[in-house]
Protein backbone atom coordinates (compact mmCIF):
# COMPACT_ATOMS: atom_id res chain seq x y z
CA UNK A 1 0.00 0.00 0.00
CA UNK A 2 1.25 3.36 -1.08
CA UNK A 3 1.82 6.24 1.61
CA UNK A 4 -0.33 8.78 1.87
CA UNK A 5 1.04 12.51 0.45
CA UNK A 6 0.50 15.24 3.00
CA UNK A 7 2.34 18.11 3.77
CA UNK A 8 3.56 19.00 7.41
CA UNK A 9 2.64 22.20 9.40
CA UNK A 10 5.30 23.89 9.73
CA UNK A 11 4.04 25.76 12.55
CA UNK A 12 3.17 23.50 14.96
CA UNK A 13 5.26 20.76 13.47
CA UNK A 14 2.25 18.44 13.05
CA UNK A 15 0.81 16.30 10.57
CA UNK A 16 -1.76 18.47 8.24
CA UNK A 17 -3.36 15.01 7.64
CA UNK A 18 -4.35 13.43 11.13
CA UNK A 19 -2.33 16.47 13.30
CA UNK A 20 0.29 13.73 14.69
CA UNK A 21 3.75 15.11 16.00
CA UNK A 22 4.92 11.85 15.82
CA UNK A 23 7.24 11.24 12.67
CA UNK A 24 9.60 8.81 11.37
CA UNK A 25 12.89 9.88 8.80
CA UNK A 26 12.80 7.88 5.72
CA UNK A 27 15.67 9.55 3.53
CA UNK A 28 16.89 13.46 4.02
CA UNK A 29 13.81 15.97 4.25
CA UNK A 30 11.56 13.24 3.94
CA UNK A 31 9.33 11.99 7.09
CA UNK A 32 6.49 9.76 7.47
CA UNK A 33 3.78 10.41 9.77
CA UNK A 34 3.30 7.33 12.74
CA UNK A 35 -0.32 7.83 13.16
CA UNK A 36 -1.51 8.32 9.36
CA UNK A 37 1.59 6.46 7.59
CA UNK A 38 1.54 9.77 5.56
CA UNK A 39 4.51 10.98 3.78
CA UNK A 40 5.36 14.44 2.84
CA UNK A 41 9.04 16.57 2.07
CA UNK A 42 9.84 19.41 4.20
CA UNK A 43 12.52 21.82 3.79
CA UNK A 44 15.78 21.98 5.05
CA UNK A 45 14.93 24.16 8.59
CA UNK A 46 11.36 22.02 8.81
CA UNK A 47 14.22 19.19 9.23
CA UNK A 48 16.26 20.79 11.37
CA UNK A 49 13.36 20.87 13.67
CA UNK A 50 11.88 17.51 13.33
CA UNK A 51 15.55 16.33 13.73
CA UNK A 52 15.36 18.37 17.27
CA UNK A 53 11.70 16.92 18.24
CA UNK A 54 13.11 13.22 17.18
CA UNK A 55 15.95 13.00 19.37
CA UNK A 56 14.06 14.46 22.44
CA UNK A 57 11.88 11.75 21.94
CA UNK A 58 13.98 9.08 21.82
CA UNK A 59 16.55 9.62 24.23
CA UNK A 60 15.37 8.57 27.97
CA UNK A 61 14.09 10.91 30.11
CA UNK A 62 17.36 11.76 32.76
CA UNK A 63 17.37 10.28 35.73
CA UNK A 64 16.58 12.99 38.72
CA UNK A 65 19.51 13.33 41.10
CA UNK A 66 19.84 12.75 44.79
CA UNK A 67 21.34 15.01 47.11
CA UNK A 68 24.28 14.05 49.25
CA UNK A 69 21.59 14.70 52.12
CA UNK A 70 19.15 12.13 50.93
CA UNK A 71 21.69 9.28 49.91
CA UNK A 72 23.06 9.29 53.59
CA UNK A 73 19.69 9.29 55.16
CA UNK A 74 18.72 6.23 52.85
CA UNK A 75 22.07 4.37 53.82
CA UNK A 76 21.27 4.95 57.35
CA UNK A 77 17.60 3.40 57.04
CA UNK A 78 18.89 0.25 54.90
CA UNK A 79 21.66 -0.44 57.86
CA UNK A 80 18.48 -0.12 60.50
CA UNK A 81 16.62 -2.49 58.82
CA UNK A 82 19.73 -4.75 59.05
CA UNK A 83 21.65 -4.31 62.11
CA UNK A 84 18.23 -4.10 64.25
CA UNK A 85 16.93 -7.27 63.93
CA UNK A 86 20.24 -9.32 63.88
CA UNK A 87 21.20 -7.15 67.26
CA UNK A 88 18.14 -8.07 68.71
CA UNK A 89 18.74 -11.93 67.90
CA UNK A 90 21.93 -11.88 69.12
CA UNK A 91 20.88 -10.65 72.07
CA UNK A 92 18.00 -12.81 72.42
CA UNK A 93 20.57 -16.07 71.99
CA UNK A 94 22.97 -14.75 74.45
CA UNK A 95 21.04 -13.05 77.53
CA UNK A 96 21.03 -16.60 79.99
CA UNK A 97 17.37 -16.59 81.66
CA UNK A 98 16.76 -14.85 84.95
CA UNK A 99 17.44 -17.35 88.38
CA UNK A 100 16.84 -16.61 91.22
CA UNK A 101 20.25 -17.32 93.58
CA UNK A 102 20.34 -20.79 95.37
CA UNK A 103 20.22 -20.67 98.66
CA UNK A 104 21.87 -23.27 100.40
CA UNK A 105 20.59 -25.42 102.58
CA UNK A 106 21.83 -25.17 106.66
CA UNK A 107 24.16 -27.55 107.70
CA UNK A 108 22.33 -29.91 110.25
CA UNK A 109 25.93 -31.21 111.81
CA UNK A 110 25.70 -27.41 113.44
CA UNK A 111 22.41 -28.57 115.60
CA UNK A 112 24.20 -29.18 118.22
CA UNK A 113 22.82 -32.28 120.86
CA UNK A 114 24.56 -32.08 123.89
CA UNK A 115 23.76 -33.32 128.02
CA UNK A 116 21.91 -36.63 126.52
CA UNK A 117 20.96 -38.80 128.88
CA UNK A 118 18.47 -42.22 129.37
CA UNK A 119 15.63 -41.54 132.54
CA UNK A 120 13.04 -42.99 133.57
CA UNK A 121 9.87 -41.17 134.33
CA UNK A 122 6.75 -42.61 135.61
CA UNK A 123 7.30 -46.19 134.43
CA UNK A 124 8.58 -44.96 131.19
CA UNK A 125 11.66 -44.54 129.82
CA UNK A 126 13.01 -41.61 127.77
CA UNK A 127 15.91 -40.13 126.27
CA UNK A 128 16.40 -36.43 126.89
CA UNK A 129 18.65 -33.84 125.37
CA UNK A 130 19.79 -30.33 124.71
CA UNK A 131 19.49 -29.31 121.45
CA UNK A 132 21.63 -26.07 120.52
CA UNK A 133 21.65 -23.70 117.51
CA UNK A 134 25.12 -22.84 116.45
CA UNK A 135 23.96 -22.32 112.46
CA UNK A 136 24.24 -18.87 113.20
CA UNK A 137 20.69 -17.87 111.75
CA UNK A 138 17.22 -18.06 113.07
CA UNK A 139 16.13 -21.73 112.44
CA UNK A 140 12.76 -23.56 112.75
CA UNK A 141 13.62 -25.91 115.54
CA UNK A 142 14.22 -29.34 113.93
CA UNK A 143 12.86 -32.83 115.07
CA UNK A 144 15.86 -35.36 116.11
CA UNK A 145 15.12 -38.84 114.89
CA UNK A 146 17.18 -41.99 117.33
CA UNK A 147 17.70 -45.15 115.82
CA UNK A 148 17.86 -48.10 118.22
CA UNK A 149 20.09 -51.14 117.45
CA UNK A 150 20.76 -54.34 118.57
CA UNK A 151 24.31 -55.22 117.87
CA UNK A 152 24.42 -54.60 113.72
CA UNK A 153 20.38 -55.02 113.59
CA UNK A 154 18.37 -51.98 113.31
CA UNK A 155 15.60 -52.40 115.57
CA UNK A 156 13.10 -49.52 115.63
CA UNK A 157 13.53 -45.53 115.05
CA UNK A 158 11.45 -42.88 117.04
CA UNK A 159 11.43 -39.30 117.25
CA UNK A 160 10.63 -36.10 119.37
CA UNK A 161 10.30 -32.34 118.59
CA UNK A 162 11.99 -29.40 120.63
CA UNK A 163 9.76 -27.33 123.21
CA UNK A 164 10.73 -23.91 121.47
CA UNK A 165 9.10 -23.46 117.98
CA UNK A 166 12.19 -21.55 116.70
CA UNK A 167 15.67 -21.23 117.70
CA UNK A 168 17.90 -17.80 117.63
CA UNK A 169 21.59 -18.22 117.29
CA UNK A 170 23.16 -19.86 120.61
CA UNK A 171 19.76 -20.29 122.11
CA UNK A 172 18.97 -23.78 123.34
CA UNK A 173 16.23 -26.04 124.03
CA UNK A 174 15.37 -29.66 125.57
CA UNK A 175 14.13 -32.69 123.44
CA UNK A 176 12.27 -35.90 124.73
CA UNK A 177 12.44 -38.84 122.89
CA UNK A 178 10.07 -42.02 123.93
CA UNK A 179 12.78 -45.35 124.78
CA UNK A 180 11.58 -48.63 122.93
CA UNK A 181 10.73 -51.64 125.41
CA UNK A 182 12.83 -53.49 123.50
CA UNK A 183 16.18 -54.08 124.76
CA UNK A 184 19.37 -52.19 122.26
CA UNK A 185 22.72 -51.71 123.01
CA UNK A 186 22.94 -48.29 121.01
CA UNK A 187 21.59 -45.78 119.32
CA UNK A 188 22.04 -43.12 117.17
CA UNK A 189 20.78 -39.36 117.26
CA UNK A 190 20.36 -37.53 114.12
CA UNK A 191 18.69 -33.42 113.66
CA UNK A 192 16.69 -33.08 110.37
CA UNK A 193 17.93 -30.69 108.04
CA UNK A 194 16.74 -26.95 109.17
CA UNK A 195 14.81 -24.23 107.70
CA UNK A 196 15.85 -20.99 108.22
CA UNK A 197 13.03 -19.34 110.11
CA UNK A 198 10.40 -16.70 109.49
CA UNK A 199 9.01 -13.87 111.16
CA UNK A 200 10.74 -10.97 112.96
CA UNK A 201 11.52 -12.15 116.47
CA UNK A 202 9.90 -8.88 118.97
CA UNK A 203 11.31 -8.17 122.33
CA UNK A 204 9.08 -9.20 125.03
CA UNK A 205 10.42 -8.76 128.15
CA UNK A 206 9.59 -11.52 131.58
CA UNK A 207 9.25 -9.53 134.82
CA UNK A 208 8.46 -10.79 138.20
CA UNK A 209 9.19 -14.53 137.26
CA UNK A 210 9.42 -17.02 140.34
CA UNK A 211 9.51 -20.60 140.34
CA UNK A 212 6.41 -22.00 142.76
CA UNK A 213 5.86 -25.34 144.07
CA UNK A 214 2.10 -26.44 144.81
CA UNK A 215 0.92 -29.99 145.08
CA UNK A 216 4.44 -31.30 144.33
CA UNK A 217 4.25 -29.84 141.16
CA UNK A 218 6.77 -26.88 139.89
CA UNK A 219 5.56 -23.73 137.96
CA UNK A 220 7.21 -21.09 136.82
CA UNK A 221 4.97 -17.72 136.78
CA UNK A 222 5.06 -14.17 136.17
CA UNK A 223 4.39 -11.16 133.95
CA UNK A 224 5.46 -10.48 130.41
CA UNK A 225 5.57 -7.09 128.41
CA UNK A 226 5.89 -6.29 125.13
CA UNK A 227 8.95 -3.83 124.51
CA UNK A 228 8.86 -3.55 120.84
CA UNK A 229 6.90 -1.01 118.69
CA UNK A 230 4.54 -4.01 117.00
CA UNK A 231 1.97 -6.20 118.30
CA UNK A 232 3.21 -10.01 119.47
CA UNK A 233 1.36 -12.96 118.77
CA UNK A 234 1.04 -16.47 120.96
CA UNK A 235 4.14 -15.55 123.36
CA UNK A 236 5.92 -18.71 124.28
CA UNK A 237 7.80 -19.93 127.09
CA UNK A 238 10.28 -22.57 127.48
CA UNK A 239 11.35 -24.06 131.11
CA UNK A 240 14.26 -25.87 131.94
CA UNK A 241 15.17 -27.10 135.51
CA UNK A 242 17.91 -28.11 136.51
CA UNK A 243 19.41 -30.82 139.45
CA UNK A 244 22.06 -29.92 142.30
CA UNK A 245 24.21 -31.60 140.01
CA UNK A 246 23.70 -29.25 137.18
CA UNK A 247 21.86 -31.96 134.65
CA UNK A 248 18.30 -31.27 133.45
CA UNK A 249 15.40 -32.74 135.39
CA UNK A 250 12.56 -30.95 134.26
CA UNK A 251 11.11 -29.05 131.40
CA UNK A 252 7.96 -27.70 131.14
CA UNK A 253 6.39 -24.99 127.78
CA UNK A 254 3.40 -22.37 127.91
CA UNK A 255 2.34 -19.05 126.68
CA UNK A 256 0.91 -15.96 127.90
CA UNK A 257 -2.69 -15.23 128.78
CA UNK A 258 -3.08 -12.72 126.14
CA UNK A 259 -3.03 -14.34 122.81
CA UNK A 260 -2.01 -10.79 121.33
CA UNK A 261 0.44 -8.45 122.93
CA UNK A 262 0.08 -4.30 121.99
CA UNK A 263 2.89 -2.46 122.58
CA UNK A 264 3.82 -1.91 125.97
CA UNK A 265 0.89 -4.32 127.28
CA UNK A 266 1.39 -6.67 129.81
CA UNK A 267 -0.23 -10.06 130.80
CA UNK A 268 1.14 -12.79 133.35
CA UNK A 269 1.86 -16.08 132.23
CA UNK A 270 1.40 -19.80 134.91
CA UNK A 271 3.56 -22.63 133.07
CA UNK A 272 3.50 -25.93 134.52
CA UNK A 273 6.80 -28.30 134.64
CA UNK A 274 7.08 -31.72 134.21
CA UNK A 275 9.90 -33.68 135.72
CA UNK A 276 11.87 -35.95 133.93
CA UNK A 277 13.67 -37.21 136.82
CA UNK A 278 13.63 -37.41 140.94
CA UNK A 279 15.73 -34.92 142.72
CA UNK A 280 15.61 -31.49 144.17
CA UNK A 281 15.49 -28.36 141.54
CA UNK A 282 18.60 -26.31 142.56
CA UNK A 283 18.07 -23.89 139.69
CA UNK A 284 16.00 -23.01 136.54
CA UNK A 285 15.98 -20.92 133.01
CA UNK A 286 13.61 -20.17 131.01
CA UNK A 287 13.33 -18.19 127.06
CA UNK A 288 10.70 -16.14 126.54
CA UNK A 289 10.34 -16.36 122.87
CA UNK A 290 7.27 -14.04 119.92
CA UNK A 291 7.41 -12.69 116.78
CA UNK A 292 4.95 -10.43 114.76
């Protein structure tokens, strides 16, 4: 198919035929129209100018320039993207998980059992003891377990439990143990492991304390009164009596009257003995013993 003649305006530059500005060079000053496949001669400035129009059309458009300012700030959000998440991974695989610090457990060998010795009491036989604290923390008084053997045969076990609840460094408390009817030729004593004790111990202070004999029967009575700034709870007290000879022949455990002690209150306290042995008392103790 044969072109189309047409002539080009030279104003506009545009195709008289179909008013394209697009235009394609066949030979020199002579263009064909895209649109309308038209083909027309134009002079030698007409060609000059399509020439012009031609190359701005077919070269690329150039690329807009960044700024110094705007490269950086791009860097800077690329190495974010990067370096945040593989900091916070390495920082999840090294952190070691929060525990809490071990606490080790008391040595029982420092529960002390001193002044044992085998009595008889009312047609029964026991086996009584001091038990000391010498952990050197406040301790929940542990039970002592004695294991009764005949020659290398283990025979039976039994165990008893302090008068005092708790124990404060270097304080000190007696321990009964029931004596098997079954004849041994040893035995062996042995504290549980202790727990370090809770509470804050309060100062309650024994006043007017005398040891009273009625019925053949020892007591120890008196008054008690809270010293420290807090209200006491159950207020105990331990007894320990003691021979001419110095050994222990009688304990005895009670509280105060008042089951809850303001500060600076008093109530009187009545606690009865038992003895573990015959003999006369030629001297006594006691620990008066309350937390908050």
């Amino acid at each position: 198919m044969t072109p189309k003649q047409t002539t080009i305006n030279t104003v506009t530059l545009t195709c008289s035929t179909c008013g394209s500005a697009q235009f394609i060079k066949l030979d020199t000053n002579e263009y064909q129209c895209s649109h309308c496949q038209a083909v027309t001669l134009v002079e030698d400035n007409v060609a000059q100018r399509l020439e012009k129009i031609l190359r701005g059309m077919q070269q690329p458009a150039p690329a807009a320039k960044l700024q110094p300012g705007a490269i950086v700030a791009i860097v800077l959000v690329v190495l974010a993207a990067i370096l945040v998440p593989l900091t916070f991974n390495l920082g999840s695989s090294t952190r070691a998980p929060y525990r809490p610090p071990v606490i080790p457990p008391l040595d029982a060998s420092l529960v002390k059992l001193t002044d044992v010795q085998e009595m008889r009491v009312r047609n029964r036989n026991q086996l009584v003891m001091v038990m000391r604290n010498e952990t050197g923390e406040k301790i929940d008084s542990p039970r002592v377990t004695a294991t009764f053997y005949q020659g290398e045969l283990t025979l039976s076990s039994a165990s008893g439990s302090p008068l005092a609840r708790t124990l404060q460094p270097g304080e000190y408390t007696p321990v009964v143990i029931a004596l098997p009817e079954t004849p041994y030729t040893r035995y062996t004593l042995e504290p549980s492991v202790p727990s370090r004790a809770r509470g804050t111990a309060l100062k309650i202070a024994a006043d007017k304390v005398q040891l009273v004999r009625n019925d053949g029967a020892y007591r120890l009575v008196g008054l008690l009164r809270n010293q420290a700034t807090t209200a006491s709870n159950s207020t105990q007290v331990t007894v320990m009596l003691y021979g001419e000879d110095g050994k222990l022949i009688g304990t005895g455990t009670g509280y105060g009257s008042a089951n809850s002690l303001l500060p600076g209150a008093v109530t009187s306290f009545d606690v009865r003995c038992d003895m573990l042995s015959e003999g006369k008392v030629g001297s006594y103790d006691y620990m008066v013993q309350s937390e908050s």
